[in-house]
Structures are given as C-alpha cells and as structure tokens.
Protein backbone atom coordinates (compact mmCIF):
# COMPACT_ATOMS: atom_id res chain seq x y z
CA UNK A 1 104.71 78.49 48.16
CA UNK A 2 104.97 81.53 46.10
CA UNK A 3 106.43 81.10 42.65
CA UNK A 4 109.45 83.87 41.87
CA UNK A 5 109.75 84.70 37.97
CA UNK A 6 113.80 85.67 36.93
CA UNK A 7 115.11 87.20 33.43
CA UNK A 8 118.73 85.98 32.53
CA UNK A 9 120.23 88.61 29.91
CA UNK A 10 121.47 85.81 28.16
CA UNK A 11 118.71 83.33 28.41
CA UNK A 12 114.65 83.47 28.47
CA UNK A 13 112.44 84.09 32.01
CA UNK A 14 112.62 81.01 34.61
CA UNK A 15 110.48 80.60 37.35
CA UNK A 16 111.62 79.38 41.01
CA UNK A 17 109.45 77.97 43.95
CA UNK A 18 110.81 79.96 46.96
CA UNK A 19 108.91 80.67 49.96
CA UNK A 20 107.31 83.61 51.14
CA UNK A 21 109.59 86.97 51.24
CA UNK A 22 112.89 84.59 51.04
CA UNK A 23 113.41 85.29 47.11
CA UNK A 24 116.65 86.84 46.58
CA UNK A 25 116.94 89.74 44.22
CA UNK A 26 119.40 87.87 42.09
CA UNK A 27 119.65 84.42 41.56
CA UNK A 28 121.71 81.90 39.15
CA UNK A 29 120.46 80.56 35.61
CA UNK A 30 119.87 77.12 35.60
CA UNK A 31 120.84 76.87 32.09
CA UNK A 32 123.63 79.24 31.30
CA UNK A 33 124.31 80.46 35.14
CA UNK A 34 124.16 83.74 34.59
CA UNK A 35 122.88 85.86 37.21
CA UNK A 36 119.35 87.35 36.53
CA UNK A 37 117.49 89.94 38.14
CA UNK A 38 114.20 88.63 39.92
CA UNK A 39 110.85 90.36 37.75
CA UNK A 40 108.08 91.75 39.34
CA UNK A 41 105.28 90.03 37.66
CA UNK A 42 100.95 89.67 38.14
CA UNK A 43 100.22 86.98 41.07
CA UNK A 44 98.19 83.95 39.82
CA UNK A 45 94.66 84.03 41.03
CA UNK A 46 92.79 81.50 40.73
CA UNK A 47 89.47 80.01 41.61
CA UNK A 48 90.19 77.01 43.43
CA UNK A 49 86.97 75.66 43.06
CA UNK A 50 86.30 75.70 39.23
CA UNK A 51 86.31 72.51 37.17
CA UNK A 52 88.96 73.99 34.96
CA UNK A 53 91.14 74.42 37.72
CA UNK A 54 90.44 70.53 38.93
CA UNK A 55 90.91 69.36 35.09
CA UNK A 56 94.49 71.38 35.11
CA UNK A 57 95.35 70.24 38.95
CA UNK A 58 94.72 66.87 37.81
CA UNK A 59 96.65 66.58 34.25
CA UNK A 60 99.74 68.15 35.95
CA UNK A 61 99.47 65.52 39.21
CA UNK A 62 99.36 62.83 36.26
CA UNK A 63 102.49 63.68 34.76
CA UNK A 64 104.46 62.77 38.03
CA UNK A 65 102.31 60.86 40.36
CA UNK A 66 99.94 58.55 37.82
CA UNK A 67 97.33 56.29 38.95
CA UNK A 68 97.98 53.04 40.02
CA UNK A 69 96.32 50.41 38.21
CA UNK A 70 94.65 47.97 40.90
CA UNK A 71 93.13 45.46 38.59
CA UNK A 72 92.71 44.51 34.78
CA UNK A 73 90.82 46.05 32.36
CA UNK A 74 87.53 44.81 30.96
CA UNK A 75 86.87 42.59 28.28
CA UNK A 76 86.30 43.91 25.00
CA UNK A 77 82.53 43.37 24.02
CA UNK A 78 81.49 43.08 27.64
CA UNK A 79 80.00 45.90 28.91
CA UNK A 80 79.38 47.01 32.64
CA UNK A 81 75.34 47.80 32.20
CA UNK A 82 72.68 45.46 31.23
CA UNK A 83 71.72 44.90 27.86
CA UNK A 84 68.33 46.11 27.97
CA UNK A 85 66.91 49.16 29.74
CA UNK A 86 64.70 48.53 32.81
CA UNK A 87 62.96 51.70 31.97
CA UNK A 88 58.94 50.96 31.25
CA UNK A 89 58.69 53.89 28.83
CA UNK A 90 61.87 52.00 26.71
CA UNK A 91 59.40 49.38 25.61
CA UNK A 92 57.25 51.73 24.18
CA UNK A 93 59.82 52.63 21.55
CA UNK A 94 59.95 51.39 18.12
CA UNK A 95 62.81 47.79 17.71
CA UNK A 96 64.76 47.87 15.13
C-alpha cells in the first residue's frame, strides 16, 4: 500500500498507509488533531533486489517480529570448525 505524506500547520509532516487513490485530501493529526492538508511528495523507488534494501527490510522486520530463538547458544571456547585445517597446502606453512 501506498504511503500518503500530511503537513499539520501546527505540527511537523506525518505519513499514513492508505491504499491506492483512497487518501483523503485532509486528514486529522495524530498528535495535536489538527487537520492537515495531504503533500504531494517524490514516490519511493526502490530496487527490490539490492542487498541494501534486504539489510533495511530486515532491521525494520526485527524491530516488531524478532527471531525466535530455537535452541541455546554455544559454549564459549568451543568452536563450530575443526581445529586444524584439512587443507594440504596449510601444512606447508610455517607453526608458530
């Protein structure tokens, strides 16, 4: 759904999720409740797609829908990968 910017006179610009053409001209303040006059603003494009736009999609889902944790955390001091590298050209390399 579209999102519908408003100036109050009295107040600062407030945005409102309406949907599509059903945006009054005028609509209340939500803090004073003034009536102010819907602006005509730049749309938000965006490129769905972009890793920015995942990173930002996914920091405002956290703030109201976080993860659920399903099991404990690890140990301190233990670590998930082996030790030692399997790699053949890792042995080559000076020990300290």
């Amino acid at each position: 759904m579209p999102i519908y910017e408003y100036r109050c006179p009295r107040c600062d610009v407030f945005e409102l999720t309406r949907g599509m053409g059903s945006a009054p001209a005028e609509e209340d303040c939500p803090t004073c409740g003034q009536r102010a006059r819907r602006r005509i603003s730049a749309p938000r494009l965006a490129r769905t797609g972009t890793a920015a736009f995942r990173l930002i999609d996914a920091a405002e889902r956290s703030a109201s829908e976080p993860r659920v944790v399903s099991g404990t955390p690890p140990a301190p001091g233990r670590s998930a990968r082996p030790a030692y590298s399997t790699n053949p050209l890792h042995q080559k390399l000076p020990r300290p």
